[in-house]
Protein backbone atom coordinates (compact mmCIF):
# COMPACT_ATOMS: atom_id res chain seq x y z
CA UNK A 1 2.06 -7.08 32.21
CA UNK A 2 2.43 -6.12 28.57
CA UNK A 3 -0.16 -6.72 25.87
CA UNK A 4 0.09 -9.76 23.69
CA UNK A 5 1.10 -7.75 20.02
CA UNK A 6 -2.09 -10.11 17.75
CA UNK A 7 -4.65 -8.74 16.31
CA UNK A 8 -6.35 -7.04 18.89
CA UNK A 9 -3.40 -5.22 19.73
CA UNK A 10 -3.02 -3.87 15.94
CA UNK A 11 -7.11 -2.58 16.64
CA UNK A 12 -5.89 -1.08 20.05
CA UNK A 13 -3.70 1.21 18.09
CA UNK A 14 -6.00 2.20 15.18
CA UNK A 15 -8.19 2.95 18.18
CA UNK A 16 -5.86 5.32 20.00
CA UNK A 17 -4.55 6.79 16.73
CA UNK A 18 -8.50 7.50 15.79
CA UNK A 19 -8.84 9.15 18.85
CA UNK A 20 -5.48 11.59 18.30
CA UNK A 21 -6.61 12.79 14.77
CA UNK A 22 -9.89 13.51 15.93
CA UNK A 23 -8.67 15.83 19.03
CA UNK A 24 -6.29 17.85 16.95
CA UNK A 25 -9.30 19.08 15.14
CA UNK A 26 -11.70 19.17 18.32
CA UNK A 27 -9.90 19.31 21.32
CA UNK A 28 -13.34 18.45 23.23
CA UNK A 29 -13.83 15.11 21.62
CA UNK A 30 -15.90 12.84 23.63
CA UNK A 31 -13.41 9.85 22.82
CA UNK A 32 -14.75 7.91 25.73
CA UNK A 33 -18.18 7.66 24.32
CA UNK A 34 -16.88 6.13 21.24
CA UNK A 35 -13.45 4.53 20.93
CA UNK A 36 -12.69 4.19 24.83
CA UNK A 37 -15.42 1.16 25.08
CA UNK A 38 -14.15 -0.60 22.47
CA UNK A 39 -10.67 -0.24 24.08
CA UNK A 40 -12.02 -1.47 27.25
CA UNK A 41 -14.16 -4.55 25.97
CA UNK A 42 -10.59 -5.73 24.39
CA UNK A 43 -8.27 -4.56 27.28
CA UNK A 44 -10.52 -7.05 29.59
CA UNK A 45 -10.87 -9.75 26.89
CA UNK A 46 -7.37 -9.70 26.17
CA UNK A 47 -6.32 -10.02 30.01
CA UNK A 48 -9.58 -12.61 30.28
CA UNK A 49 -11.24 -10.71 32.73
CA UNK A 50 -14.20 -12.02 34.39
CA UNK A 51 -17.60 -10.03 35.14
CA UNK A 52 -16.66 -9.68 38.75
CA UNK A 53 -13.47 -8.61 38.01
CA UNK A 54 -14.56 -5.45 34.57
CA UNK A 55 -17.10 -4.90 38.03
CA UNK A 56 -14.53 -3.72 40.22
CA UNK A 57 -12.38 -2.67 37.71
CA UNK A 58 -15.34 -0.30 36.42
CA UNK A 59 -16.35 0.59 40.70
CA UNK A 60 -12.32 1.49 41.13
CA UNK A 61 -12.46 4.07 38.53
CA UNK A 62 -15.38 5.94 39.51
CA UNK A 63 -14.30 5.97 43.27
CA UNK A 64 -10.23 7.12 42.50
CA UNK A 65 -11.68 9.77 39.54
CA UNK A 66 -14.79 10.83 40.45
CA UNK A 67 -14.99 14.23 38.97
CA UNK A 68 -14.05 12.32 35.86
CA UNK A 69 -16.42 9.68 36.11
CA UNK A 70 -19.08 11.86 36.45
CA UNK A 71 -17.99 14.18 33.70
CA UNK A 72 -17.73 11.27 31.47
CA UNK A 73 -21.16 10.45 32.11
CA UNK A 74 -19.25 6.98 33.51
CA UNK A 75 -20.51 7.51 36.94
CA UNK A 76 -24.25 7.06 35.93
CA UNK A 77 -23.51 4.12 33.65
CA UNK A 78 -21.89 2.21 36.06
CA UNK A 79 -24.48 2.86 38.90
CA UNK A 80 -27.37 1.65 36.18
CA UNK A 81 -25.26 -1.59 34.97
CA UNK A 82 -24.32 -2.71 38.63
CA UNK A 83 -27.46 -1.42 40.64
CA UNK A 84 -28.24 -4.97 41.74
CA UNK A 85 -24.54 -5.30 43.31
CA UNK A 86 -24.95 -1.87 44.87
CA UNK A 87 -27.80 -2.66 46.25
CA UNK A 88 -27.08 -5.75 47.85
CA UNK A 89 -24.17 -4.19 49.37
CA UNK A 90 -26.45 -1.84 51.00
CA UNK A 91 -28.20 -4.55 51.72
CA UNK A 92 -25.19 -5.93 53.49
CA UNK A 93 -23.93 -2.83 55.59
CA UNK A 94 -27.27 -2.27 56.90
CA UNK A 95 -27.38 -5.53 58.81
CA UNK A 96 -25.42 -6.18 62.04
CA UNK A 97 -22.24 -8.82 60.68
CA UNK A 98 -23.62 -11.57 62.76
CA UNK A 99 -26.59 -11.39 61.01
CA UNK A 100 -25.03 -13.00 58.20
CA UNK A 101 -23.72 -15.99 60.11
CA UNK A 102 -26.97 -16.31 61.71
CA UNK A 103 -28.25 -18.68 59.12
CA UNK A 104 -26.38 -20.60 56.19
CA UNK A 105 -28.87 -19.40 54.06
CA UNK A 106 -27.55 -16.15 54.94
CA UNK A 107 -24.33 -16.45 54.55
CA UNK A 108 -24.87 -18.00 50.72
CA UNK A 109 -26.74 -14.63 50.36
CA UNK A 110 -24.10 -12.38 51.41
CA UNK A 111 -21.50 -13.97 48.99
CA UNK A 112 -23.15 -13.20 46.01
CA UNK A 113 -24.16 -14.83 42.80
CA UNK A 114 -21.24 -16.54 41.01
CA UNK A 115 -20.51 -19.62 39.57
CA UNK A 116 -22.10 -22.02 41.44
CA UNK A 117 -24.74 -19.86 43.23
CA UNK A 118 -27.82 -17.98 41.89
CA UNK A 119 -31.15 -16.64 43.38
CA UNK A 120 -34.26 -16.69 41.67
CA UNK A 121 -37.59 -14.62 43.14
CA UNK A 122 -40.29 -17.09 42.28
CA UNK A 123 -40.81 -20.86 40.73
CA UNK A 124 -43.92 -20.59 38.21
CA UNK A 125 -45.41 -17.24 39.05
CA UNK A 126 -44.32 -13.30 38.22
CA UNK A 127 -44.08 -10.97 41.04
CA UNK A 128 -48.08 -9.86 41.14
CA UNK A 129 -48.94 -14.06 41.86
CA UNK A 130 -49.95 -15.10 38.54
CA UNK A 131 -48.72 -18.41 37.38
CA UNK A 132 -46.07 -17.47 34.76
CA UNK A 133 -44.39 -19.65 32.36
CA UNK A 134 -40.96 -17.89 32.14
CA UNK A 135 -40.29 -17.90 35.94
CA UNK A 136 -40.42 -21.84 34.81
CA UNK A 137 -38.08 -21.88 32.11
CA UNK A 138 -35.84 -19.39 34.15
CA UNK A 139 -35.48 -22.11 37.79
CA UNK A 140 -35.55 -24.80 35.47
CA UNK A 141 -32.58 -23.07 32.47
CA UNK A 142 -30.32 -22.40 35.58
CA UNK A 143 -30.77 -25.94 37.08
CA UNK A 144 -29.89 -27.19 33.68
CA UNK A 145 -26.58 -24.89 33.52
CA UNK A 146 -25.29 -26.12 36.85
CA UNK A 147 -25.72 -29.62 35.63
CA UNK A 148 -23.78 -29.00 32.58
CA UNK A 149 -21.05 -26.98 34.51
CA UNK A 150 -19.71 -27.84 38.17
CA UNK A 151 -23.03 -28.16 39.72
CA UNK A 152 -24.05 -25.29 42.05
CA UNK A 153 -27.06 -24.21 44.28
CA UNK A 154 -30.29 -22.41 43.53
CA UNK A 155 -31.75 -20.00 45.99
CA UNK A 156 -35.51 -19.42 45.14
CA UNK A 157 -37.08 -16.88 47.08
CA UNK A 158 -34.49 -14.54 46.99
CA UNK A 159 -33.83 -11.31 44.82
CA UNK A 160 -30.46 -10.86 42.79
CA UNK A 161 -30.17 -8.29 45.53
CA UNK A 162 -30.32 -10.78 48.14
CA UNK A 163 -33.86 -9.62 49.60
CA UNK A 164 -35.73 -12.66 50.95
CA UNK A 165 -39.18 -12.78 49.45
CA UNK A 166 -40.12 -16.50 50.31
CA UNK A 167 -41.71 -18.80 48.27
CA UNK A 168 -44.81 -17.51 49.53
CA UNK A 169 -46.64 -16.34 46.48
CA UNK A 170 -46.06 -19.66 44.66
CA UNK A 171 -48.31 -21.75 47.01
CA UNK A 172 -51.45 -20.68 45.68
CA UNK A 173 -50.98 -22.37 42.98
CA UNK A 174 -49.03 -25.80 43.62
CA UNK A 175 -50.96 -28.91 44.62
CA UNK A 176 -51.68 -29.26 48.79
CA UNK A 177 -50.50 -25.03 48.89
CA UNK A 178 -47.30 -26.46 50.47
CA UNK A 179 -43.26 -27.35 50.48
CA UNK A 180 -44.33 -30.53 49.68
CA UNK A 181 -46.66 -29.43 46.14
CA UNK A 182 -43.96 -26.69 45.71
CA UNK A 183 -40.91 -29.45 45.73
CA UNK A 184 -43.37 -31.38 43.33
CA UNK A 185 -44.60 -28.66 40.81
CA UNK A 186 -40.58 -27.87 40.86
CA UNK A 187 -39.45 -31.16 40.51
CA UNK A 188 -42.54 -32.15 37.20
CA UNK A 189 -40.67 -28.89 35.52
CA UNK A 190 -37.55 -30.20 35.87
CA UNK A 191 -38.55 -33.88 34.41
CA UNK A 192 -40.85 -32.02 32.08
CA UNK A 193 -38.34 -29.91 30.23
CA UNK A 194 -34.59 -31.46 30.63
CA UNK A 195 -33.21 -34.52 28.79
CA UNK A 196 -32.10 -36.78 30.09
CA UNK A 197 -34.18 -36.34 33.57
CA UNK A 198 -31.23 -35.39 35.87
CA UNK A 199 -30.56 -37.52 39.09
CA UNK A 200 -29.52 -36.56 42.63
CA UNK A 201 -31.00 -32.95 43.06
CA UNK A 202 -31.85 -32.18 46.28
CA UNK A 203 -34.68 -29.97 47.67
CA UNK A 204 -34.67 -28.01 51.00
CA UNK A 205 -36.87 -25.37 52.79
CA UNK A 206 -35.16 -22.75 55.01
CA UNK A 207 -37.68 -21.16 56.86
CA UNK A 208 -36.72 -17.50 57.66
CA UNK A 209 -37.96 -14.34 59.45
CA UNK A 210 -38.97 -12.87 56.04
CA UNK A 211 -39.91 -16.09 54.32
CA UNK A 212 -39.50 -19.87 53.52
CA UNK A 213 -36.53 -20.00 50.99
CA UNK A 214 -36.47 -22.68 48.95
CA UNK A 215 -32.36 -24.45 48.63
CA UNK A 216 -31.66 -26.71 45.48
CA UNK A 217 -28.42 -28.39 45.37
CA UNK A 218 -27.71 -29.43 41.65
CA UNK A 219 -24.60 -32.47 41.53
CA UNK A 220 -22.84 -32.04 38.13
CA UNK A 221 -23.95 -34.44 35.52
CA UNK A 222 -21.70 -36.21 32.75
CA UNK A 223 -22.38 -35.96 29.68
CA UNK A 224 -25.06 -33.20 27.87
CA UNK A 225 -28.01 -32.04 29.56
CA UNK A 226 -30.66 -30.71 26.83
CA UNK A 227 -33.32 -27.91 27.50
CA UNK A 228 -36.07 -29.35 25.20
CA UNK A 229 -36.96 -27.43 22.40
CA UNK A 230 -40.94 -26.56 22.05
CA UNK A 231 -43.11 -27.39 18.84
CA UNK A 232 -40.55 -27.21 16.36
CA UNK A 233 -38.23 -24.91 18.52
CA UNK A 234 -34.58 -26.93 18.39
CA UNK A 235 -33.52 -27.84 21.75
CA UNK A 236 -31.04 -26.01 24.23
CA UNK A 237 -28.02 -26.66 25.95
CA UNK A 238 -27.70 -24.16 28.82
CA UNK A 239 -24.15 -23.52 30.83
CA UNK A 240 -22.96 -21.57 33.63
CA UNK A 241 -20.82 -18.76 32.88
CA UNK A 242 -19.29 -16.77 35.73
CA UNK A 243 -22.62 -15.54 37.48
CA UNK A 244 -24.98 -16.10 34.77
CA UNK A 245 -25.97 -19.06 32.60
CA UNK A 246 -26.05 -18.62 28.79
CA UNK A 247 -27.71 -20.45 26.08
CA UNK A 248 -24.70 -21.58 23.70
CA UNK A 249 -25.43 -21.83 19.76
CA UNK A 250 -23.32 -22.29 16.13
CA UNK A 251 -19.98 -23.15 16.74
CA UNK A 252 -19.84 -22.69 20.45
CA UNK A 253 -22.44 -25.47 20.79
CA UNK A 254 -20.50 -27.83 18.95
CA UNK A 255 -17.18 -27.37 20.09
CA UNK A 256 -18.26 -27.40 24.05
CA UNK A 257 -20.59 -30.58 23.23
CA UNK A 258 -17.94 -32.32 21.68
CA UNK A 259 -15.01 -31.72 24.34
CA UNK A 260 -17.73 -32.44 26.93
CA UNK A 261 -18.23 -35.69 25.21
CA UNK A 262 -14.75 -36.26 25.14
């Protein structure tokens, strides 16, 4: 597939001719330290590459050219930038495959967060058990970009390696130490924070060998669904982008708000 000849093409070449001139005068030049990444960040935006698909892209080189990878210094970039993926993989081979059609649960694990899945370790606490106001605004920012995307479901409880921690170390401090005060502290963040209050989210416990797991199916909602702004803080509009959510501002904000407005 040839490359579209705009702009970024015209860069690709200044890039490429940088990297010529400097070699003639030292042959050693570490090119791929310097101009190579910008050649790769365009290369994938100008073929509209996913995340998923710059990971395997990335993965593929370092397994065909490993002696170069590792030479590069590409090898230990890539295993640092992906170590969650690698480490649910080994994750993955280390069970028995019927393992992961043992439980639906499981099986959501074992695909992986993308567009319309995502794991979270904890509701309103941080990972010693003390209540913590981000683990809040993180559920509640993700519930908020599957409502203003195609919906999705939230796994909380779970690592972004797929571990299983439970929802364990949020009882303590939810009314009755329960499902039932854990679905209600969740559900009083939700109402708390987004505007308008969303309708038709559903709340499920999975009770597992290595904890209860806590499943929130999010429906898609028309219209815009605001993260509300603290003390003079403006608010936030919160979408889902491949396998993460992102806050959008400026010009993005406007343009998505007003096609999604029609």
């Amino acid at each position: 597939m040839p490359i579209p000849q705009n702009a970024d093409y015209a860069r690709l070449k200044e890039l490429v001719s940088a990297i010529i001139e400097k070699q003639k005068t030292e042959p050693r030049y570490s090119y791929y330290q310097h101009e190579q990444k910008e050649i790769d960040a365009l290369v994938y935006q100008l073929y509209r590459l996913d995340e998923n698909d710059i990971r395997e892209v990335e993965i593929w080189f370092c397994r065909r050219y490993a002696l170069l990878a590792k030479a590069q210094g590409v090898w230990a970039e890539v295993e640092t930038k992906y170590a969650d993926y690698f480490e649910r993989a080994k994750l993955i081979l280390e069970k028995p495959p019927g393992y992961w059609h043992s439980h639906p649960v499981y099986t959501l694990i074992a695909e992986g967060e993308g567009h319309k899945l995502d794991f979270k370790c904890y509701l309103a606490v941080d990972i010693d058990g003390r209540a913590s106001s981000k683990s809040v605004e993180s559920v509640v920012s993700e519930i908020a970009a599957f409502l203003n995307t195609n919906g999705g479901t939230l796994l909380i409880g779970v690592e972004d390696s797929g571990v299983v921690t439970g929802i364990e170390k949020d009882l303590p401090l939810v009314n009755k130490k329960n499902n039932d005060g854990f679905e209600q502290k969740l559900r009083q963040s939700v109402e708390a924070a987004l505007s308008p209050n969303p309708s038709g989210i559903k709340v499920a416990f999975e009770p597992l060998p290595e904890g209860v797991v806590c499943r929130v199916e999010v429906p898609p909602q028309l219209g815009v669904t605001y993260y509300k702004g603290k003390g003079d803080l403006p608010d936030k509009v919160y979408i889902r982008d491949g396998n993460r959510s992102i806050a959008l501002e400026g010009r993005n904000l406007v343009d998505w708000t007003l096609r999604r407005r029609g």
